[in-house]
PDB file of N, CA and C in Angstrom:
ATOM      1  N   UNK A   1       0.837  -1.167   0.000  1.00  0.00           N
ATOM      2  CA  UNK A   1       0.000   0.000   0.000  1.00  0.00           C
ATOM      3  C   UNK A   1       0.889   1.239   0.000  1.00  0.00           C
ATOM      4  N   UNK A   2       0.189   2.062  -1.038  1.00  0.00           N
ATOM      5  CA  UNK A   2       1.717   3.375  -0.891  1.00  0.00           C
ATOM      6  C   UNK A   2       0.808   4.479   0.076  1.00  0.00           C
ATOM      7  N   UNK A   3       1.799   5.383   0.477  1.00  0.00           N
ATOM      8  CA  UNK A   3       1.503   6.280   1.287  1.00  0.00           C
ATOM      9  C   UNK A   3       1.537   7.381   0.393  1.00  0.00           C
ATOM     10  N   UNK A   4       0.010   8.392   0.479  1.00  0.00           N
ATOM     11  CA  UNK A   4      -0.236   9.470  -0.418  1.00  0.00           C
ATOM     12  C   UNK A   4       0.888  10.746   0.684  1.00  0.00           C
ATOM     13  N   UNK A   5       1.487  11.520  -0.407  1.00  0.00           N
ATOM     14  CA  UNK A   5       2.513  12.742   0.355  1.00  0.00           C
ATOM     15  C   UNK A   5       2.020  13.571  -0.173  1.00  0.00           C
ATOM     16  N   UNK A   6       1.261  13.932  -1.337  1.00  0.00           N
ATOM     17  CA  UNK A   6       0.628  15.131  -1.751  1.00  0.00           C
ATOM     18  C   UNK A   6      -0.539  15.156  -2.291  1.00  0.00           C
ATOM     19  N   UNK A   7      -1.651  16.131  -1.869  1.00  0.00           N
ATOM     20  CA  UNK A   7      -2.377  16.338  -2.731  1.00  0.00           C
ATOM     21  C   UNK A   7      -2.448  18.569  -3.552  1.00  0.00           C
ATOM     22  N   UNK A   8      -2.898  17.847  -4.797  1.00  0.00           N
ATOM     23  CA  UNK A   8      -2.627  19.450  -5.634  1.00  0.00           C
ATOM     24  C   UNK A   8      -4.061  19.785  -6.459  1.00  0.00           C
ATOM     25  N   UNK A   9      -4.524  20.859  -6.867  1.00  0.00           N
ATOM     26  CA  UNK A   9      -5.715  20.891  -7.453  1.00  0.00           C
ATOM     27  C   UNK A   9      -5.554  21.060  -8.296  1.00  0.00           C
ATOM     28  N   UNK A  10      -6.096  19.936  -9.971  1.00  0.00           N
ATOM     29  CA  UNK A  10      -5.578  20.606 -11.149  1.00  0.00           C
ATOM     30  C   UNK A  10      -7.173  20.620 -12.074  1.00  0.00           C
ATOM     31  N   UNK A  11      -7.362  21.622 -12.086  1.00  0.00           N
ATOM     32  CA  UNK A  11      -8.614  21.984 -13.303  1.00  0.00           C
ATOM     33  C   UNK A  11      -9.995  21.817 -12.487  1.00  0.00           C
ATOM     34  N   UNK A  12      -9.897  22.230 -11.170  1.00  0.00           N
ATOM     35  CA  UNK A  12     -11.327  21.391  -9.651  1.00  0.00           C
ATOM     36  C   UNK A  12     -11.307  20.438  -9.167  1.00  0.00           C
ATOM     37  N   UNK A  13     -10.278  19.179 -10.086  1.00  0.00           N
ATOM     38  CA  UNK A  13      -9.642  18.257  -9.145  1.00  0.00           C
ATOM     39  C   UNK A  13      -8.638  17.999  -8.129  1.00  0.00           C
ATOM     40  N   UNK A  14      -8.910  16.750  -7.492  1.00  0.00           N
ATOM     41  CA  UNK A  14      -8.047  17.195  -6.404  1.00  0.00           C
ATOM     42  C   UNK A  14      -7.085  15.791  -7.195  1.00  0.00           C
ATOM     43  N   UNK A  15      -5.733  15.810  -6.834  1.00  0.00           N
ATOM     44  CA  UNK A  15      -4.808  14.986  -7.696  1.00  0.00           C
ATOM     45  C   UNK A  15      -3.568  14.257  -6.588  1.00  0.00           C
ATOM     46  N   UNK A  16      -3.745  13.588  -5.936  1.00  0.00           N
ATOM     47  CA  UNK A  16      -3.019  12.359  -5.012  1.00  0.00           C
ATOM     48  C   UNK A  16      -2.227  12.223  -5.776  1.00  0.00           C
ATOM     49  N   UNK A  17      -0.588  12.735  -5.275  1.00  0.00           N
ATOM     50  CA  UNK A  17      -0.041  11.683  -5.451  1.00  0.00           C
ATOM     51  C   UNK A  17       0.950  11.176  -4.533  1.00  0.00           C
ATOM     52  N   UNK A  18       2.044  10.077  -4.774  1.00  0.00           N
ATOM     53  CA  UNK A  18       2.880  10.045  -4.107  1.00  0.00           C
ATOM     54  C   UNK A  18       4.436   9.655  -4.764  1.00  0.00           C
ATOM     55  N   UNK A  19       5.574   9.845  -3.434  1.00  0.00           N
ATOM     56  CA  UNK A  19       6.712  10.183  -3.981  1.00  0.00           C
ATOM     57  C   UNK A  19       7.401   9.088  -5.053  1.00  0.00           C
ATOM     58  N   UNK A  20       6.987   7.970  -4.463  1.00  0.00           N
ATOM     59  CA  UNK A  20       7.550   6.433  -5.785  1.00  0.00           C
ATOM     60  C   UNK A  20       6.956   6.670  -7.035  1.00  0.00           C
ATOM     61  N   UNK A  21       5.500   5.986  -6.712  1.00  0.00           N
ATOM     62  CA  UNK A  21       4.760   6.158  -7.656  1.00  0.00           C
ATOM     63  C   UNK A  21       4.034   6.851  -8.797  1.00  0.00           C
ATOM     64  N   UNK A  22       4.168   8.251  -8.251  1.00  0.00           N
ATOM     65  CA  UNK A  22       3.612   9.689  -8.897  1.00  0.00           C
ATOM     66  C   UNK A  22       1.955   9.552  -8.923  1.00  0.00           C
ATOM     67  N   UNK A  23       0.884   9.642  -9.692  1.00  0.00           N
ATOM     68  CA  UNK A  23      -0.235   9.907  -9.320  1.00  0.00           C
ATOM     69  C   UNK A  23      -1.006   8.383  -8.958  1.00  0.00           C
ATOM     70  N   UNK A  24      -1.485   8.565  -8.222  1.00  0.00           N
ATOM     71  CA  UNK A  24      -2.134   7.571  -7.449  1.00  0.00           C
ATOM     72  C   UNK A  24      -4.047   7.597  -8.001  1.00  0.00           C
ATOM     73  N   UNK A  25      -4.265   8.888  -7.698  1.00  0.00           N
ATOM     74  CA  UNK A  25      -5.584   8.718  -8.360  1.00  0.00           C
ATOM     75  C   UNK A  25      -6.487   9.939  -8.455  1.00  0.00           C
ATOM     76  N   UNK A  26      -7.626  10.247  -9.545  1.00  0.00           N
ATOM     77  CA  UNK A  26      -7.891  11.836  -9.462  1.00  0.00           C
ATOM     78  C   UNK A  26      -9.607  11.387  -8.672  1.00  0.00           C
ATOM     79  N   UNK A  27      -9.715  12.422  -7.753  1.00  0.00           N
ATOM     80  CA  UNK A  27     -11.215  12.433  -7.286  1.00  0.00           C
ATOM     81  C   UNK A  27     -11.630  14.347  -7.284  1.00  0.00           C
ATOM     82  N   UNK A  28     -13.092  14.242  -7.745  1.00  0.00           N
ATOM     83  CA  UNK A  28     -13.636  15.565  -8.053  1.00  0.00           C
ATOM     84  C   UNK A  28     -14.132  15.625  -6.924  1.00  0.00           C
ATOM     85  N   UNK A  29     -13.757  17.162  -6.443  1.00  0.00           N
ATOM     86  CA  UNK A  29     -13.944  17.961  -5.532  1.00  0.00           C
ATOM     87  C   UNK A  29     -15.281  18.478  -5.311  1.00  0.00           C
ATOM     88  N   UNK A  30     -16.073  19.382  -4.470  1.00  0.00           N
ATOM     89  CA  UNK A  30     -16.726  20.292  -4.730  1.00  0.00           C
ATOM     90  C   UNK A  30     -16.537  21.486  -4.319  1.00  0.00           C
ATOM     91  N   UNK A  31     -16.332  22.660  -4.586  1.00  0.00           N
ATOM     92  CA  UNK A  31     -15.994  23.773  -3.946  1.00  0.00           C
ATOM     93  C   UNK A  31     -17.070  23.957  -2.586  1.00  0.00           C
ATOM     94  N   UNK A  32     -18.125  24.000  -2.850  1.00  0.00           N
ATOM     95  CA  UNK A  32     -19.374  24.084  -1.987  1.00  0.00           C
ATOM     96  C   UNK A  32     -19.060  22.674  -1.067  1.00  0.00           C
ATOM     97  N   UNK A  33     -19.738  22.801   0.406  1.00  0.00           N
ATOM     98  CA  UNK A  33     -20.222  21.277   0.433  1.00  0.00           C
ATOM     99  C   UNK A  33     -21.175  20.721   0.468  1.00  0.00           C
ATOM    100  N   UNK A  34     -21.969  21.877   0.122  1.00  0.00           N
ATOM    101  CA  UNK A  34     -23.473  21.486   0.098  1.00  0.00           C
ATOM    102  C   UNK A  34     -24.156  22.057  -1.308  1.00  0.00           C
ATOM    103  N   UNK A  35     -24.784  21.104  -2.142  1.00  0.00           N
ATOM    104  CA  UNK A  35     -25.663  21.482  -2.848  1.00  0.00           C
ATOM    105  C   UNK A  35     -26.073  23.068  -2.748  1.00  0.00           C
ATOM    106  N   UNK A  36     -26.083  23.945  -3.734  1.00  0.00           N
ATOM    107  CA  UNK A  36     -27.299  24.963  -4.055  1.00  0.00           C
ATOM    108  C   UNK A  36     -28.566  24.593  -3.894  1.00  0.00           C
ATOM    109  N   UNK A  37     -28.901  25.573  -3.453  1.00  0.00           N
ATOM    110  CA  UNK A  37     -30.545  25.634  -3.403  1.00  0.00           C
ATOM    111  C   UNK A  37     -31.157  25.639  -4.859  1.00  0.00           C
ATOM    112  N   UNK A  38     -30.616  26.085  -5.866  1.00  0.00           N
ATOM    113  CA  UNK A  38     -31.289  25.405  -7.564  1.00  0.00           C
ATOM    114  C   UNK A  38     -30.868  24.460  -7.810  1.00  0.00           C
ATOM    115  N   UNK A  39     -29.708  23.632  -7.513  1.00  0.00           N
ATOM    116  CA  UNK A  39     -29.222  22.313  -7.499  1.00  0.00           C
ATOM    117  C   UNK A  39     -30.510  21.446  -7.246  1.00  0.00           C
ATOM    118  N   UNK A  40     -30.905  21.391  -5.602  1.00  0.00           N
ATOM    119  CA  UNK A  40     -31.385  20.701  -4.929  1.00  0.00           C
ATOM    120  C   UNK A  40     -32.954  21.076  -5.403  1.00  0.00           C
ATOM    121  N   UNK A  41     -33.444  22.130  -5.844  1.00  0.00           N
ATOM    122  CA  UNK A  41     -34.700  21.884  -6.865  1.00  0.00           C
ATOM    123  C   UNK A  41     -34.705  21.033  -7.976  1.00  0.00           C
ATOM    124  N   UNK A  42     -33.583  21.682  -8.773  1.00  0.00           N
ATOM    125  CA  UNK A  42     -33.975  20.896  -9.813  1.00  0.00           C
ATOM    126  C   UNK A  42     -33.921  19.464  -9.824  1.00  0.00           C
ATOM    127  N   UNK A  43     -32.987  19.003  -8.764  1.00  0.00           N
ATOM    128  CA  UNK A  43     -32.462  17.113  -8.763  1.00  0.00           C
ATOM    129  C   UNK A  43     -34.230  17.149  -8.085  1.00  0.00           C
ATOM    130  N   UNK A  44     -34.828  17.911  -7.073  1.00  0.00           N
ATOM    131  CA  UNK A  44     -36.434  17.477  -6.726  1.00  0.00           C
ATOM    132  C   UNK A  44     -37.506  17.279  -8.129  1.00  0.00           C
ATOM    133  N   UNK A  45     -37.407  18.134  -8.474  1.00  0.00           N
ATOM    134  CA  UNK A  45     -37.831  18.497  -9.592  1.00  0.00           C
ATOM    135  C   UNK A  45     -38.003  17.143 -10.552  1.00  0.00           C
ATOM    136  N   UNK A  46     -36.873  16.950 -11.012  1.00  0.00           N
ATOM    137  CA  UNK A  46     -36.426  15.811 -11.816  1.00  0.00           C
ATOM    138  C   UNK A  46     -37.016  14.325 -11.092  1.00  0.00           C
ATOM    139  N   UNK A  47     -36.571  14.446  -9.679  1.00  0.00           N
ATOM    140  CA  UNK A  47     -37.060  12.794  -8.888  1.00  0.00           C
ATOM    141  C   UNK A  47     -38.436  12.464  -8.856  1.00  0.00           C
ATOM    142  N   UNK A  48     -39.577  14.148  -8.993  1.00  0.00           N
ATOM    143  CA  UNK A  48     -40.973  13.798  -8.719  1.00  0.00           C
ATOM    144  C   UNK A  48     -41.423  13.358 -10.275  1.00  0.00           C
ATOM    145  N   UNK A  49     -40.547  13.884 -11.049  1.00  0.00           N
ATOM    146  CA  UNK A  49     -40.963  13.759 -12.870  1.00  0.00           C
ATOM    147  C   UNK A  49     -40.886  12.065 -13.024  1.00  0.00           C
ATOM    148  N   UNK A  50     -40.015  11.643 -12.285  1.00  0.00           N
ATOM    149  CA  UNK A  50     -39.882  10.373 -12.519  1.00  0.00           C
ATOM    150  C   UNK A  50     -40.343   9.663 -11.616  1.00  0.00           C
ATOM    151  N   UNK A  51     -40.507   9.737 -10.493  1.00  0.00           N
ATOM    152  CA  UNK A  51     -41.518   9.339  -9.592  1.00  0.00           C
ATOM    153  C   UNK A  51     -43.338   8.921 -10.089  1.00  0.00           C
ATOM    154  N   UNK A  52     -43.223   9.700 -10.421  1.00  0.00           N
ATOM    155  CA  UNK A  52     -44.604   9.984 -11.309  1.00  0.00           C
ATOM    156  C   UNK A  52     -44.887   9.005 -12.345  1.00  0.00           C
ATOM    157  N   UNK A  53     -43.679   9.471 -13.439  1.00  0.00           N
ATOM    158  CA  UNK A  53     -44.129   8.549 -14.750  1.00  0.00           C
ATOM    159  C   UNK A  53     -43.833   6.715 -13.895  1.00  0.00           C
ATOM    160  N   UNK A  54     -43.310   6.536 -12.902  1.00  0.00           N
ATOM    161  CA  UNK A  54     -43.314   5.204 -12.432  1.00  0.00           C
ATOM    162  C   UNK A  54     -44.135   4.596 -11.485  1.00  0.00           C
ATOM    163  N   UNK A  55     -44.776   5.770 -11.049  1.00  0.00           N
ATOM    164  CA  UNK A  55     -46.291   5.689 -10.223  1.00  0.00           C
ATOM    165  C   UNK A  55     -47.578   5.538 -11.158  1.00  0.00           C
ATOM    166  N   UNK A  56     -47.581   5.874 -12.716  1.00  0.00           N
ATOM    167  CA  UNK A  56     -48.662   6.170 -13.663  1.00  0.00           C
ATOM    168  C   UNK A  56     -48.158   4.616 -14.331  1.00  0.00           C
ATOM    169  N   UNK A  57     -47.272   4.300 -14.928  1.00  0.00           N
ATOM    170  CA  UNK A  57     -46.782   2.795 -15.247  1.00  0.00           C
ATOM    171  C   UNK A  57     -46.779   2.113 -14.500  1.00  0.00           C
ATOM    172  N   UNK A  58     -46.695   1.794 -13.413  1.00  0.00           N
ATOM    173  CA  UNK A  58     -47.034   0.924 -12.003  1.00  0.00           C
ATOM    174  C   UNK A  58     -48.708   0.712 -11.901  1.00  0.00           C
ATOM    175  N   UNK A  59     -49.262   1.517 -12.044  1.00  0.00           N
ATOM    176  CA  UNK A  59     -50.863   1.465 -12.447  1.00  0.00           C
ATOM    177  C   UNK A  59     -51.255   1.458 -13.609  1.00  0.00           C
ATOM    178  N   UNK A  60     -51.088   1.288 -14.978  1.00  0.00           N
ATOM    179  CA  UNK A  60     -51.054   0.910 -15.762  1.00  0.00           C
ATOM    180  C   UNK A  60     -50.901  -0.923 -16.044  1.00  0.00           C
ATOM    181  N   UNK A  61     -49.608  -1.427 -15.782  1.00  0.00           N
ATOM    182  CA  UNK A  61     -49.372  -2.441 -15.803  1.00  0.00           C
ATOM    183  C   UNK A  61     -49.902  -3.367 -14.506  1.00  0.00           C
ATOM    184  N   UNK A  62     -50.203  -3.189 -13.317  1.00  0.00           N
ATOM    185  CA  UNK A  62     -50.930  -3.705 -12.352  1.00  0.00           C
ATOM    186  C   UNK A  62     -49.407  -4.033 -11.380  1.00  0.00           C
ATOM    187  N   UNK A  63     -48.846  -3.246 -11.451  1.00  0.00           N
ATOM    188  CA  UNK A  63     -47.027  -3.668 -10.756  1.00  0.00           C
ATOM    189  C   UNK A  63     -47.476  -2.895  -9.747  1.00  0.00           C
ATOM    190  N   UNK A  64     -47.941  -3.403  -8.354  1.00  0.00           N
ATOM    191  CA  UNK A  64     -47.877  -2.181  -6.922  1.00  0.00           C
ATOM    192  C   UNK A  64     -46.947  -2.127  -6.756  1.00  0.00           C
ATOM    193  N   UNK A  65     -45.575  -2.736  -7.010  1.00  0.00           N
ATOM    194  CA  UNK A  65     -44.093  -2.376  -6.131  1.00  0.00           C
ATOM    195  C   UNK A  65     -43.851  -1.409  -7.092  1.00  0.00           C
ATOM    196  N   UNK A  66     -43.627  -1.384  -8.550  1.00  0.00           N
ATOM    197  CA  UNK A  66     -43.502   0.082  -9.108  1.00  0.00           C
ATOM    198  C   UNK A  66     -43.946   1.101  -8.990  1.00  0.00           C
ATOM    199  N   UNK A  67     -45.183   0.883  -8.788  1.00  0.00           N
ATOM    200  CA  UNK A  67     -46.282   2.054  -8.012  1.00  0.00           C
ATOM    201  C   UNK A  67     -45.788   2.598  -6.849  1.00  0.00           C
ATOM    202  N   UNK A  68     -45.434   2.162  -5.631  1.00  0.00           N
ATOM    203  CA  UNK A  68     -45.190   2.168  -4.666  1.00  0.00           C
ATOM    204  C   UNK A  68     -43.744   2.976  -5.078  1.00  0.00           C
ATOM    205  N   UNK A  69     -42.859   2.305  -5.419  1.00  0.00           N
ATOM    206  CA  UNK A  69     -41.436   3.081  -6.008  1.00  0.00           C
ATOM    207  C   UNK A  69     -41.978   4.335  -6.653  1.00  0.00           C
ATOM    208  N   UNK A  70     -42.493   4.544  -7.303  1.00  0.00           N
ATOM    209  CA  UNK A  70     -42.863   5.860  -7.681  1.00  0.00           C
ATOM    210  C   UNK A  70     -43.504   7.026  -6.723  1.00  0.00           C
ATOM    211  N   UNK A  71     -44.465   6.595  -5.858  1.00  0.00           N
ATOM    212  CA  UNK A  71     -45.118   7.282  -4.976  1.00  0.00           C
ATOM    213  C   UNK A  71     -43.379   7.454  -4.236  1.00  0.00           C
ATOM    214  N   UNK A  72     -42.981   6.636  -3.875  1.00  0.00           N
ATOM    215  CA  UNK A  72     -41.787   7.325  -2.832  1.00  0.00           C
ATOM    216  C   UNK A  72     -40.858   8.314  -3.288  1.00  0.00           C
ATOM    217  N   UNK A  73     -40.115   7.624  -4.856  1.00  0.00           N
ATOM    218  CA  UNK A  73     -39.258   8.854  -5.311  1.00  0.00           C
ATOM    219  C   UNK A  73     -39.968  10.314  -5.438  1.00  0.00           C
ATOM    220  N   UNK A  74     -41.181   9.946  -5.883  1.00  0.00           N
ATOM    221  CA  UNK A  74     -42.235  11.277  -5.720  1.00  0.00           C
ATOM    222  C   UNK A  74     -42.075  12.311  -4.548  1.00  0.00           C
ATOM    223  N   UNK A  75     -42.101  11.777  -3.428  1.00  0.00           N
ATOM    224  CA  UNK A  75     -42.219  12.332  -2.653  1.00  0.00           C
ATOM    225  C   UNK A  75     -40.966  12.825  -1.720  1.00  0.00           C
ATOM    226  N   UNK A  76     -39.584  11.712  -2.065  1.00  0.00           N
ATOM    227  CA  UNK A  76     -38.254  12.034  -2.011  1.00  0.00           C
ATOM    228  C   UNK A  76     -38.080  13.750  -2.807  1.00  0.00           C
ATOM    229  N   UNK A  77     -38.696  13.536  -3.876  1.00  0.00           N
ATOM    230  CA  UNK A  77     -38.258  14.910  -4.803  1.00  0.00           C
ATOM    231  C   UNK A  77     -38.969  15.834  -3.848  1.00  0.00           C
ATOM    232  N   UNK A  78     -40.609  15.839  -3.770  1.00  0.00           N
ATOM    233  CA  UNK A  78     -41.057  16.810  -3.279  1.00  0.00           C
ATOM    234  C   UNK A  78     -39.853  16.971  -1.765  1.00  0.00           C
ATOM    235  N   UNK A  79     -39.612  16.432  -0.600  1.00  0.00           N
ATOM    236  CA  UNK A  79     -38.786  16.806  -0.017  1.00  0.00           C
ATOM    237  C   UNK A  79     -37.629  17.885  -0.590  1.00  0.00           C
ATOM    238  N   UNK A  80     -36.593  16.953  -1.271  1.00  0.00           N
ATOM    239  CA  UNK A  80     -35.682  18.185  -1.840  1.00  0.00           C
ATOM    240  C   UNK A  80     -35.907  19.187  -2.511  1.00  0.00           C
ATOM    241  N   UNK A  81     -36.926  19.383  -2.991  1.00  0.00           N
ATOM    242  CA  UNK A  81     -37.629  20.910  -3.462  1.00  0.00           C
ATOM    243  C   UNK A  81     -37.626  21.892  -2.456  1.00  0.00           C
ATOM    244  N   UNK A  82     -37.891  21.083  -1.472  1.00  0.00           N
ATOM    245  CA  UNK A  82     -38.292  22.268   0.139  1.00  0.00           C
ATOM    246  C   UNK A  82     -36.941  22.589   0.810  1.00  0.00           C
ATOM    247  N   UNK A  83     -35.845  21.443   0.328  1.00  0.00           N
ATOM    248  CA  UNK A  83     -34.901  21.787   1.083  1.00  0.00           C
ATOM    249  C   UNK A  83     -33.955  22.750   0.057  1.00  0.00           C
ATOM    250  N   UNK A  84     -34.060  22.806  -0.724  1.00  0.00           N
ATOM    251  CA  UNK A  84     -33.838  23.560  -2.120  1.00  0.00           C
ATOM    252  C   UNK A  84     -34.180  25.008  -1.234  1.00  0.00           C
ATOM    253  N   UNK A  85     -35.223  25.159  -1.398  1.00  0.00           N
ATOM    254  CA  UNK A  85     -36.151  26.737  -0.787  1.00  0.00           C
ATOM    255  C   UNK A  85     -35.886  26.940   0.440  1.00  0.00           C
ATOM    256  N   UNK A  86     -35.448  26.136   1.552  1.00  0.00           N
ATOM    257  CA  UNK A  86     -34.837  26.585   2.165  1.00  0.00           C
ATOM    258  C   UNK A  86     -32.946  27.081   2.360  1.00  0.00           C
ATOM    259  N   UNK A  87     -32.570  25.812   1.535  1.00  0.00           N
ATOM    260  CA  UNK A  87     -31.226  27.006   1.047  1.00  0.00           C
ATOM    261  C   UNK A  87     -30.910  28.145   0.847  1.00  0.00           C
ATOM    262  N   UNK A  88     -32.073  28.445  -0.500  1.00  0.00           N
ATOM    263  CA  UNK A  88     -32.175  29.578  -0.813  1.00  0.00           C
ATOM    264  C   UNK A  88     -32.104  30.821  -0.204  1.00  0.00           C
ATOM    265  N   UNK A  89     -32.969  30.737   0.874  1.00  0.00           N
ATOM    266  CA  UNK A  89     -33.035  31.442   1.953  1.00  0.00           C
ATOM    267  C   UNK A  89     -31.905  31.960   2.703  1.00  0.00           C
ATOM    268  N   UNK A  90     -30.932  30.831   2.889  1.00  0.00           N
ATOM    269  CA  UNK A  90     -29.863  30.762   3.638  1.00  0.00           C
ATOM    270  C   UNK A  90     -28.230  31.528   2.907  1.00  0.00           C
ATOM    271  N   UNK A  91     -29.056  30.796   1.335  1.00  0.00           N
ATOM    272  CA  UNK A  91     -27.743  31.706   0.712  1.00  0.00           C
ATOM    273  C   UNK A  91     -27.654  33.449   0.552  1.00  0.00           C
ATOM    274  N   UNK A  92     -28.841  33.812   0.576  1.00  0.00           N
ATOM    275  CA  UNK A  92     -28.761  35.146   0.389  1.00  0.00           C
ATOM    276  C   UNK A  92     -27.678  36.007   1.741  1.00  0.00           C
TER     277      UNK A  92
END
């Protein structure tokens, strides 16, 4: 196992490496550590869109566990919508 001695930021990544080996491995950063508040709408946004069309095909086809999967991501999204709007709030 090698031992990481540096890390450097090249282009928002962060870039491990070490002294034998040279780069070990790249992992993306986030400047933020938390989601935006339009981030976290729109990923709501997006989860109830699909929530939905798998709650309307779940009843369609007679599948309650798809149904059921849909009602939840549904309502997963509606959550992060609210937590979205409350960011918002926070970022100003």
């Amino acid at each position: 196992m090698a031992t990481i001695c540096s890390g450097r930021s090249q282009g928002g990544k962060l870039v491990w490496e070490n002294a034998r080996s040279g780069v070990l491995g790249v992992e993306q950063i986030r400047i933020k550590s938390m989601n935006s508040g339009n981030e976290d709408k729109a990923e709501g946004t997006a989860k109830k869109a699909m929530g939905t069309v798998k709650e309307k095909v779940g009843e369609a086809i007679g599948n309650p566990d798809m149904r059921d999967k849909g009602t939840a991501e549904k309502v997963e999204g509606k959550v992060q919508d609210k937590v979205g709007d409350v960011k918002k709030v926070f970022e100003k």
